[in-house]
PDB file of N, CA and C in Angstrom:
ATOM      1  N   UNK A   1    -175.085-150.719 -63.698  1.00  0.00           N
ATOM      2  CA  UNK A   1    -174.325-150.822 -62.467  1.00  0.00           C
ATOM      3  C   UNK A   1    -172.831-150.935 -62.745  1.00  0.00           C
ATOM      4  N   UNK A   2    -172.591-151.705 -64.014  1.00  0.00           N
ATOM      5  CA  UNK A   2    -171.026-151.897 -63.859  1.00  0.00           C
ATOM      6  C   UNK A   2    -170.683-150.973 -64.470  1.00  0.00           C
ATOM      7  N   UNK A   3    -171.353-150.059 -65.754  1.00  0.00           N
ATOM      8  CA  UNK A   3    -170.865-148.570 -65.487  1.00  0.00           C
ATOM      9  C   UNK A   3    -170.117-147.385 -64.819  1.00  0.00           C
ATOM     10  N   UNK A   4    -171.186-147.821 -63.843  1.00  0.00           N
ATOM     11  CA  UNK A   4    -171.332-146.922 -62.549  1.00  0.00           C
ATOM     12  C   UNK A   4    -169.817-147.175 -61.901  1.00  0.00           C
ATOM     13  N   UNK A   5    -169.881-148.124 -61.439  1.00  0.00           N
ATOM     14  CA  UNK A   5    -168.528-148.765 -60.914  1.00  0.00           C
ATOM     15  C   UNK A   5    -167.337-148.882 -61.911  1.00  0.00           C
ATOM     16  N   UNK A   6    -167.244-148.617 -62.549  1.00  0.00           N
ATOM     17  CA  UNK A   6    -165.742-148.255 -63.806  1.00  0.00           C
ATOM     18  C   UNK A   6    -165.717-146.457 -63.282  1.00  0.00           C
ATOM     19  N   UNK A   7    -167.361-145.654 -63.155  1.00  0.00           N
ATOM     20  CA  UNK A   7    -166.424-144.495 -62.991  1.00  0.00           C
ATOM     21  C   UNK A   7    -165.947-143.973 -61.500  1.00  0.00           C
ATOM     22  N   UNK A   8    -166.411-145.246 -60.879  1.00  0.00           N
ATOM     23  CA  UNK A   8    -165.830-144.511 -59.280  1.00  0.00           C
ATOM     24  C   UNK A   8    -164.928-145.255 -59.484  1.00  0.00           C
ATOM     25  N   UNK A   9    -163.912-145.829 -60.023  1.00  0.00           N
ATOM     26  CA  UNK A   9    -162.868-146.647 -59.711  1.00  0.00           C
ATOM     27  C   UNK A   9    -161.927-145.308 -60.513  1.00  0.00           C
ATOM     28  N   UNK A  10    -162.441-145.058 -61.915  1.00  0.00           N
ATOM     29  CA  UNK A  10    -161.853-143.886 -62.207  1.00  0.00           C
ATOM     30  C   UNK A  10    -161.503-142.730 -61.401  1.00  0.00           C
ATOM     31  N   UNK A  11    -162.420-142.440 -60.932  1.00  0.00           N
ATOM     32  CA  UNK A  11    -162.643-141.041 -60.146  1.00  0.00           C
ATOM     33  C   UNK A  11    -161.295-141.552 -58.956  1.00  0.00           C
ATOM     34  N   UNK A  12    -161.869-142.406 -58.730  1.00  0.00           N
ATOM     35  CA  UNK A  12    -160.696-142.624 -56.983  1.00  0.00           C
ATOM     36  C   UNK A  12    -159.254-142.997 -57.454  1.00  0.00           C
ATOM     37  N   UNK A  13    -158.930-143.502 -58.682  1.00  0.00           N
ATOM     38  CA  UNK A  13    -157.712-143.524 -59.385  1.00  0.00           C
ATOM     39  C   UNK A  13    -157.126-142.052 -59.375  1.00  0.00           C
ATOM     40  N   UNK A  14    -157.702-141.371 -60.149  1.00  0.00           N
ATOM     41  CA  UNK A  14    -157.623-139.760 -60.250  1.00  0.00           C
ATOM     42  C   UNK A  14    -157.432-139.365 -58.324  1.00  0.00           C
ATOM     43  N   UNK A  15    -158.119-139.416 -57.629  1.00  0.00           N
ATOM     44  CA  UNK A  15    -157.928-138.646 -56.302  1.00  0.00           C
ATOM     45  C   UNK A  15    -157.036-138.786 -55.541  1.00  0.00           C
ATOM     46  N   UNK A  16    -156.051-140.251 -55.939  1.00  0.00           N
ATOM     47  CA  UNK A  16    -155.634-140.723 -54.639  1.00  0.00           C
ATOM     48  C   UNK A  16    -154.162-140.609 -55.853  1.00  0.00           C
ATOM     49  N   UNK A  17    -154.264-140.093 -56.653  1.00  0.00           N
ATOM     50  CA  UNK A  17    -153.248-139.927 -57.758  1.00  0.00           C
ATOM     51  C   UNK A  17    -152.723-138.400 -57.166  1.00  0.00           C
ATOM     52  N   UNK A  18    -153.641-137.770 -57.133  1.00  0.00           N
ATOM     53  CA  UNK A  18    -153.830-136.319 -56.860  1.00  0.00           C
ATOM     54  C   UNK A  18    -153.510-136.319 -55.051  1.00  0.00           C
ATOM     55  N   UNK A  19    -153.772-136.975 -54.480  1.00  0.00           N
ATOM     56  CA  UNK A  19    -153.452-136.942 -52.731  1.00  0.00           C
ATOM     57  C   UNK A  19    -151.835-137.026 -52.973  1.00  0.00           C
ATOM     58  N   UNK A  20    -151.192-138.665 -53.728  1.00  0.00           N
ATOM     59  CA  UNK A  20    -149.801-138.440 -53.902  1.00  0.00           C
ATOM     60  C   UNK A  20    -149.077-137.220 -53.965  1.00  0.00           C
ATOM     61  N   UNK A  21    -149.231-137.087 -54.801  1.00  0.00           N
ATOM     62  CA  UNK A  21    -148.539-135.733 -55.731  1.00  0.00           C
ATOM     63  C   UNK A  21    -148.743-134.697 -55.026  1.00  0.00           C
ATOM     64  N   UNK A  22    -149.779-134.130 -54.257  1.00  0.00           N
ATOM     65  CA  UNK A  22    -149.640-132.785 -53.169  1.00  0.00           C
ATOM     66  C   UNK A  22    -149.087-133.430 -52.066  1.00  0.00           C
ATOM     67  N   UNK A  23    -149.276-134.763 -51.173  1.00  0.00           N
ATOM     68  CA  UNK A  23    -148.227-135.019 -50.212  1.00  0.00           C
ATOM     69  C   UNK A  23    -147.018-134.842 -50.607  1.00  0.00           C
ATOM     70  N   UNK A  24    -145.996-135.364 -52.188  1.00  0.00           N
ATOM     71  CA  UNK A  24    -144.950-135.042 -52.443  1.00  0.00           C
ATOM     72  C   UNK A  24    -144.281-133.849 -52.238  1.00  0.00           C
ATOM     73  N   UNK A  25    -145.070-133.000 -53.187  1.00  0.00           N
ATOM     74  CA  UNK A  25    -145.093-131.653 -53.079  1.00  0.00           C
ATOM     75  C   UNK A  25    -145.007-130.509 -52.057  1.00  0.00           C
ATOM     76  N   UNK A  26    -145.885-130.874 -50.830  1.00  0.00           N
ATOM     77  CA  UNK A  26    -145.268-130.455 -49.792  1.00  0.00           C
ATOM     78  C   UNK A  26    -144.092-131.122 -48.941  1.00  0.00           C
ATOM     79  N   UNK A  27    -143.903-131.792 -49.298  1.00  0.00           N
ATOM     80  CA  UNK A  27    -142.730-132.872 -48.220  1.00  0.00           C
ATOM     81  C   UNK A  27    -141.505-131.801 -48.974  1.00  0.00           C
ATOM     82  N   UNK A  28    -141.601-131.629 -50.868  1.00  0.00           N
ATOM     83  CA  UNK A  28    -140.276-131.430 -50.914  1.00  0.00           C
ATOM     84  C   UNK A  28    -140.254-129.612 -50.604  1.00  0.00           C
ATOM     85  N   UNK A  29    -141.232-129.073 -49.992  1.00  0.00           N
ATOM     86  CA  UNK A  29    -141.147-127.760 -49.795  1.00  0.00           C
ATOM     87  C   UNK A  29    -140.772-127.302 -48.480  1.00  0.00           C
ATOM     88  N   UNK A  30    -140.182-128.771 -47.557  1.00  0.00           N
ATOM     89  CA  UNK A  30    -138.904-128.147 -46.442  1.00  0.00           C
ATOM     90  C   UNK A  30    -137.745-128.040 -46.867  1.00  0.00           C
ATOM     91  N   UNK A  31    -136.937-127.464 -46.113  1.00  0.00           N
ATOM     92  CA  UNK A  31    -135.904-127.040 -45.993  1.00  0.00           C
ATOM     93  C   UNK A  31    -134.816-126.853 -44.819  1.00  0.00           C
ATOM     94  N   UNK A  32    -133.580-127.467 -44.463  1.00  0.00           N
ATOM     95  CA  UNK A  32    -133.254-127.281 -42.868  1.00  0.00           C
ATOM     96  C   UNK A  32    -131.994-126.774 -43.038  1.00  0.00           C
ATOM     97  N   UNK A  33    -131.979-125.555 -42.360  1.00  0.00           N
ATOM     98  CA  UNK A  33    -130.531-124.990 -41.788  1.00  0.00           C
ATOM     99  C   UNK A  33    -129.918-125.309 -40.383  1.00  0.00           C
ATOM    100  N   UNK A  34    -128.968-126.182 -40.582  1.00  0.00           N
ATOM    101  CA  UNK A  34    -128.257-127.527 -39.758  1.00  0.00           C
ATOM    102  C   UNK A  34    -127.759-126.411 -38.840  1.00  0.00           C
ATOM    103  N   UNK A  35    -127.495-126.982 -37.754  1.00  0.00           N
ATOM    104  CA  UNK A  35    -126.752-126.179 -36.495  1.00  0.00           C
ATOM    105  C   UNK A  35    -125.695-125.335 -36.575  1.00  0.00           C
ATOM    106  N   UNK A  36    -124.987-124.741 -36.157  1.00  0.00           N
ATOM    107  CA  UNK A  36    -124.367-123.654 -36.355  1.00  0.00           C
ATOM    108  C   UNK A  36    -124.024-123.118 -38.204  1.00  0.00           C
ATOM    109  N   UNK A  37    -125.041-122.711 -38.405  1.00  0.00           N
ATOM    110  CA  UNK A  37    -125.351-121.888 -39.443  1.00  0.00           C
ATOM    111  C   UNK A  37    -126.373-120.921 -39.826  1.00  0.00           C
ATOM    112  N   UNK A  38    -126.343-120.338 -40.546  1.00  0.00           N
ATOM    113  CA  UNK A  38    -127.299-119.070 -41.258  1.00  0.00           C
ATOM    114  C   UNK A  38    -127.883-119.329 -42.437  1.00  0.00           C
ATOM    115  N   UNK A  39    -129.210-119.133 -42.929  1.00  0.00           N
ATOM    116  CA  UNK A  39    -129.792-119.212 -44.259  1.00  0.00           C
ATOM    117  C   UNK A  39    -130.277-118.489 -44.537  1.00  0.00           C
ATOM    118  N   UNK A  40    -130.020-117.975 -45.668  1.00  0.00           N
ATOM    119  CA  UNK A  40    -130.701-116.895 -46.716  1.00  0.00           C
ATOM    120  C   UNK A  40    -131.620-117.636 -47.714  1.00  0.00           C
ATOM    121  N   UNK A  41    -132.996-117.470 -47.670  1.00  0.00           N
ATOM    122  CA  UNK A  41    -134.123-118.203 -48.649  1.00  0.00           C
ATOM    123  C   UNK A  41    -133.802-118.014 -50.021  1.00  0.00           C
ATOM    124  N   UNK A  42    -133.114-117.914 -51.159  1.00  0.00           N
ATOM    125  CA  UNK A  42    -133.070-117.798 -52.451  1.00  0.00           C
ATOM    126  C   UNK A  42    -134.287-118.679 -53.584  1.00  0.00           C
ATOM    127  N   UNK A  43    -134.581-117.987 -54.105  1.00  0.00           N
ATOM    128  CA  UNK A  43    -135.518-118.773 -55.391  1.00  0.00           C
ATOM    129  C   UNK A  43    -134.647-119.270 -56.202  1.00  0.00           C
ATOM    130  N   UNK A  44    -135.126-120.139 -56.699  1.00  0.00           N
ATOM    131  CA  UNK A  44    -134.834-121.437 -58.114  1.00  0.00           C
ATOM    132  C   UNK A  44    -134.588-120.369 -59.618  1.00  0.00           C
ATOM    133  N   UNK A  45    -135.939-120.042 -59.952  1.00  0.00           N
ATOM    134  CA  UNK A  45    -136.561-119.351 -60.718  1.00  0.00           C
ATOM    135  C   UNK A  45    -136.322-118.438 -61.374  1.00  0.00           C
ATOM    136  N   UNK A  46    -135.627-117.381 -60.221  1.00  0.00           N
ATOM    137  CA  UNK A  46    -135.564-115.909 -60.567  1.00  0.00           C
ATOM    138  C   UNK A  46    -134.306-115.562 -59.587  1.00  0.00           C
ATOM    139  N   UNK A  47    -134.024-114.322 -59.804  1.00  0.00           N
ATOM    140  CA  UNK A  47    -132.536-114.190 -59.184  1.00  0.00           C
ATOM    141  C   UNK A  47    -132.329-113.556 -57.941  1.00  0.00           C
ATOM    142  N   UNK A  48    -133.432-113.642 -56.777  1.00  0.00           N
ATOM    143  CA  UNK A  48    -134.083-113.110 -55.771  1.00  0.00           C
ATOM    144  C   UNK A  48    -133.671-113.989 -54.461  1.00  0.00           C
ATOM    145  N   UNK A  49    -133.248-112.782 -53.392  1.00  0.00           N
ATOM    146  CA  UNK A  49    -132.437-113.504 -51.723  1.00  0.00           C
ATOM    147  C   UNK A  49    -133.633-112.438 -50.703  1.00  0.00           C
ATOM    148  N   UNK A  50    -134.077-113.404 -50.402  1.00  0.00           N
ATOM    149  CA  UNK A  50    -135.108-112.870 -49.052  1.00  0.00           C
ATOM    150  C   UNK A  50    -134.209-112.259 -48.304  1.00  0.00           C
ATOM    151  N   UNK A  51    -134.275-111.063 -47.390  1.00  0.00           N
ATOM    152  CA  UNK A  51    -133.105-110.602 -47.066  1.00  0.00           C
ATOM    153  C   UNK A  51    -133.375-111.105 -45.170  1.00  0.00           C
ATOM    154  N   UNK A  52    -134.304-111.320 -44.465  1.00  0.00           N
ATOM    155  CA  UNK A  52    -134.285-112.032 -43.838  1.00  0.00           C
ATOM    156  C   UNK A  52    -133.252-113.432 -43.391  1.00  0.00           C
ATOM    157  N   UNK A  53    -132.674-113.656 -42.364  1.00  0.00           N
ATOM    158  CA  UNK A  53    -131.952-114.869 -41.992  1.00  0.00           C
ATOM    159  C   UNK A  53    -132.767-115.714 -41.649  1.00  0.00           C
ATOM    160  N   UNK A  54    -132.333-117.102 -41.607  1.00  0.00           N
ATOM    161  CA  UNK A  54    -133.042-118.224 -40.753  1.00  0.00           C
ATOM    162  C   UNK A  54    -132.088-118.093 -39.817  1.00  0.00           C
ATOM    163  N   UNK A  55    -132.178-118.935 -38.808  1.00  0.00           N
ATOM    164  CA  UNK A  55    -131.488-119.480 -37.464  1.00  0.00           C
ATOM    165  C   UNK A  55    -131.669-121.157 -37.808  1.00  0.00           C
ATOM    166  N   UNK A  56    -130.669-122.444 -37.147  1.00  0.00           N
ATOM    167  CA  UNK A  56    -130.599-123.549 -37.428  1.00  0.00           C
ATOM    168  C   UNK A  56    -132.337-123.643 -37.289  1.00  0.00           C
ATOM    169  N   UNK A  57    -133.075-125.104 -38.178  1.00  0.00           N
ATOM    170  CA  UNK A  57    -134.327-125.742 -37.711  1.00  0.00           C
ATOM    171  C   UNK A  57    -134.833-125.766 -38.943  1.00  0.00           C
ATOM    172  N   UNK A  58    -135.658-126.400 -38.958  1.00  0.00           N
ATOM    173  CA  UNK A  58    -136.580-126.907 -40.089  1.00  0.00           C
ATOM    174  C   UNK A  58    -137.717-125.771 -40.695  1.00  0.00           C
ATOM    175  N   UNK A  59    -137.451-125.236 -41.904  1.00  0.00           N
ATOM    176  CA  UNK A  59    -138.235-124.220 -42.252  1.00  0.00           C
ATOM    177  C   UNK A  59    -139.341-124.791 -43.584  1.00  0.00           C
ATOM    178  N   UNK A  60    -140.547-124.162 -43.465  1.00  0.00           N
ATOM    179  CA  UNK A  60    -141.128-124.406 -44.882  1.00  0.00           C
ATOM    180  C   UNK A  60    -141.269-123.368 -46.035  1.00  0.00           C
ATOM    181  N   UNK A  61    -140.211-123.580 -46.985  1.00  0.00           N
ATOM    182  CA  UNK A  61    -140.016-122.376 -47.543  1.00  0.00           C
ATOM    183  C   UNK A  61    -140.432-122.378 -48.723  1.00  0.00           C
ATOM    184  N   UNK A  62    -141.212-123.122 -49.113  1.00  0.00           N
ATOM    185  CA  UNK A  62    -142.445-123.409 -50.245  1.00  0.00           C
ATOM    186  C   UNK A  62    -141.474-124.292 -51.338  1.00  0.00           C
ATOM    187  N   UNK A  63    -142.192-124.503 -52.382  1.00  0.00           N
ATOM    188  CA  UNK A  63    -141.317-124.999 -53.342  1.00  0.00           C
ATOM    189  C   UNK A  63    -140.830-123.997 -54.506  1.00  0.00           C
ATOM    190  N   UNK A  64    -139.393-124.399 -54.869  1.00  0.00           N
ATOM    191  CA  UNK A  64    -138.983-123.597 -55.706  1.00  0.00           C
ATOM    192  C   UNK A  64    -138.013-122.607 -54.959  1.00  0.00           C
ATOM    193  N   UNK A  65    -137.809-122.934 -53.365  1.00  0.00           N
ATOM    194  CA  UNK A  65    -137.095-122.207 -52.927  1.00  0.00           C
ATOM    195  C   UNK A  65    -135.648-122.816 -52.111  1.00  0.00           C
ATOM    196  N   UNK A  66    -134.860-122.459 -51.535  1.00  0.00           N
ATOM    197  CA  UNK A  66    -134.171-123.503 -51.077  1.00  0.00           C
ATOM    198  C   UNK A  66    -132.869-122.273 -49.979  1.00  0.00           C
ATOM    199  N   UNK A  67    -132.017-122.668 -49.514  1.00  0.00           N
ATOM    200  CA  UNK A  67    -131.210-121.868 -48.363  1.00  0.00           C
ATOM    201  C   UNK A  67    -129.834-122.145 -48.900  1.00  0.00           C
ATOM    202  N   UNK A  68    -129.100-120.441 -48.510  1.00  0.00           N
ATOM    203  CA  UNK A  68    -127.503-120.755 -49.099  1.00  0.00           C
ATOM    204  C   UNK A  68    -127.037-120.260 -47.817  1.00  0.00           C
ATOM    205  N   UNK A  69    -126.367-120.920 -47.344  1.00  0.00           N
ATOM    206  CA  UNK A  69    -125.577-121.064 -45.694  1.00  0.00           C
ATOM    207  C   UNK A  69    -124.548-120.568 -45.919  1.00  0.00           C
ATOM    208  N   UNK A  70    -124.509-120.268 -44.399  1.00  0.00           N
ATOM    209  CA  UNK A  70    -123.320-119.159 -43.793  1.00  0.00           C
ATOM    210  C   UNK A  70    -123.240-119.705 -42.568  1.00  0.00           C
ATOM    211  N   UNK A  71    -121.981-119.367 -41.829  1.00  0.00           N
ATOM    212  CA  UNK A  71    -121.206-120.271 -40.552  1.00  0.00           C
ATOM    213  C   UNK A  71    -121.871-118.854 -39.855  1.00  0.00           C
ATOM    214  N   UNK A  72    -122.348-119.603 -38.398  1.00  0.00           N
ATOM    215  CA  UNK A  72    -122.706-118.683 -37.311  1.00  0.00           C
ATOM    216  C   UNK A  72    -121.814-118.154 -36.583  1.00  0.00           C
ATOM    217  N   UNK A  73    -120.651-119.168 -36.530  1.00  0.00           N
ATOM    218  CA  UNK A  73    -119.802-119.112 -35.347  1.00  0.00           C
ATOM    219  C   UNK A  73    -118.585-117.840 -35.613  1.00  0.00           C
ATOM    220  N   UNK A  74    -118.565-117.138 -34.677  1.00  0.00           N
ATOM    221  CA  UNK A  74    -117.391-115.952 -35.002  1.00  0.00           C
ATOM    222  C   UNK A  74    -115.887-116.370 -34.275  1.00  0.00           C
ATOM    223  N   UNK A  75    -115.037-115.882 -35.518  1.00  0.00           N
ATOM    224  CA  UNK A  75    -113.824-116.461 -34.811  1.00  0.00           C
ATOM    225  C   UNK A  75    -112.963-115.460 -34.743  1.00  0.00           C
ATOM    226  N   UNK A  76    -112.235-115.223 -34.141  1.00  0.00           N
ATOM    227  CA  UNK A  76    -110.973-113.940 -33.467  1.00  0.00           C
ATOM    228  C   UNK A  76    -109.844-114.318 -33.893  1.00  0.00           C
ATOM    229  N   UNK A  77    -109.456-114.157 -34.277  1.00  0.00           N
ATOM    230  CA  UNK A  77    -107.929-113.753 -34.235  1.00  0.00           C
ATOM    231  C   UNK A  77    -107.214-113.015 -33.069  1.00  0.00           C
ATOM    232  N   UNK A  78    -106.128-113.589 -32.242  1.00  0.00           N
ATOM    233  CA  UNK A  78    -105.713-112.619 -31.329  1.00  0.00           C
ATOM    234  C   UNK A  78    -104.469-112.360 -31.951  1.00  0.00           C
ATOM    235  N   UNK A  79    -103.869-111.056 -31.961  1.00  0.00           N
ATOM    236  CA  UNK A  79    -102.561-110.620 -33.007  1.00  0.00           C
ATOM    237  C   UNK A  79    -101.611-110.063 -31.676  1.00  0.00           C
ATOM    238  N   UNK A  80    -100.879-111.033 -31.939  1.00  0.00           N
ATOM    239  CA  UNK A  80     -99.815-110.165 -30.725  1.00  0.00           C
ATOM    240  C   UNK A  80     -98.135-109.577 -31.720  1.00  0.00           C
ATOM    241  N   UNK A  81     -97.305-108.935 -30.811  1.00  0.00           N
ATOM    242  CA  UNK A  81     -96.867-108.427 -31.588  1.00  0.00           C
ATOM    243  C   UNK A  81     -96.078-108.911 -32.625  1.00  0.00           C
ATOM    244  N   UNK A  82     -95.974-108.792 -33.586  1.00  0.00           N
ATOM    245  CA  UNK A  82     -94.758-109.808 -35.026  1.00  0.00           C
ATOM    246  C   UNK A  82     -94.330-108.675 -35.182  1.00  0.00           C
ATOM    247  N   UNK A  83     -92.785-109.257 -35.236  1.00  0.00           N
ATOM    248  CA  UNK A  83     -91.438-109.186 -35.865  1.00  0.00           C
ATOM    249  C   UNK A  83     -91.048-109.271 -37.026  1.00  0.00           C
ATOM    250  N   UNK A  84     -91.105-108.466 -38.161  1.00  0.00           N
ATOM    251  CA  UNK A  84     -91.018-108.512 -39.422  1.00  0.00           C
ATOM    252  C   UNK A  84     -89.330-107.773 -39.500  1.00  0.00           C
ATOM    253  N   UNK A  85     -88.580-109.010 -40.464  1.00  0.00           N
ATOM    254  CA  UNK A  85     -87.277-108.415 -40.925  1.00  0.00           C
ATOM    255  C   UNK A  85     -87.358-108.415 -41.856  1.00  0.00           C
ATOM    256  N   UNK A  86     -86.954-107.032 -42.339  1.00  0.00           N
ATOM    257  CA  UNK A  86     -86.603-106.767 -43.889  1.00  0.00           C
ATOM    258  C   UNK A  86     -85.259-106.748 -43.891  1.00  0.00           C
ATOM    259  N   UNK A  87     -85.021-107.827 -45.353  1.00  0.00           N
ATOM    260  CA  UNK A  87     -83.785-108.186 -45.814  1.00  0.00           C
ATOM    261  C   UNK A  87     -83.302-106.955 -46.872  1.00  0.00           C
ATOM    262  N   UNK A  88     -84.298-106.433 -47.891  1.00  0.00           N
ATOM    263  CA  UNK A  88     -83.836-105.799 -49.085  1.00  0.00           C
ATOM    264  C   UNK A  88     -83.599-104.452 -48.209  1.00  0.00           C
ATOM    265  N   UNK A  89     -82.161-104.006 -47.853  1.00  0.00           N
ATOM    266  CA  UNK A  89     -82.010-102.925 -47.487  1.00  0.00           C
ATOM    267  C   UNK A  89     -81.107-101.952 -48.122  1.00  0.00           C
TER     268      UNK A  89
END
């Protein structure tokens, strides 16, 4: 009997060792592109850009992957007319 009971204490050591480590594992396989911005998925690994965008929000982009941001917001320039003097004449 007390056998028996050393290997389920084993066994459930091992499982709940193993539950950790894949909860970790997926927790660290989000990723969030914050509000006014753009993400491109890039790998860790290898030298590869999903060519797909995100939009801001919480993505799961597995592990090993992660987002390189870009500003959403477009900005103008309005050019009115300038006055340029040239001195070297």
């Amino acid at each position: 009997m007390i056998k028996r009971n050393k290997y389920i204490l084993a066994y459930s050591i091992v499982f709940w060792i193993g539950v950790i480590v894949g909860v970790i594992l997926f927790s660290v396989s989000f990723q969030k592109v914050p509000i006014e911005m753009y993400g491109l998925r890039a790998n860790y690994f290898s030298p590869t850009i999903d060519p797909a965008y995100y939009t801001p929000g919480l993505y799961d982009t597995g592990i090993g992957f992660y987002f390189i941001l870009f500003p959403s917001v477009k900005q103008y320039i309005v050019d009115s007319k300038v006055t340029v003097i040239n001195l070297n004449l």
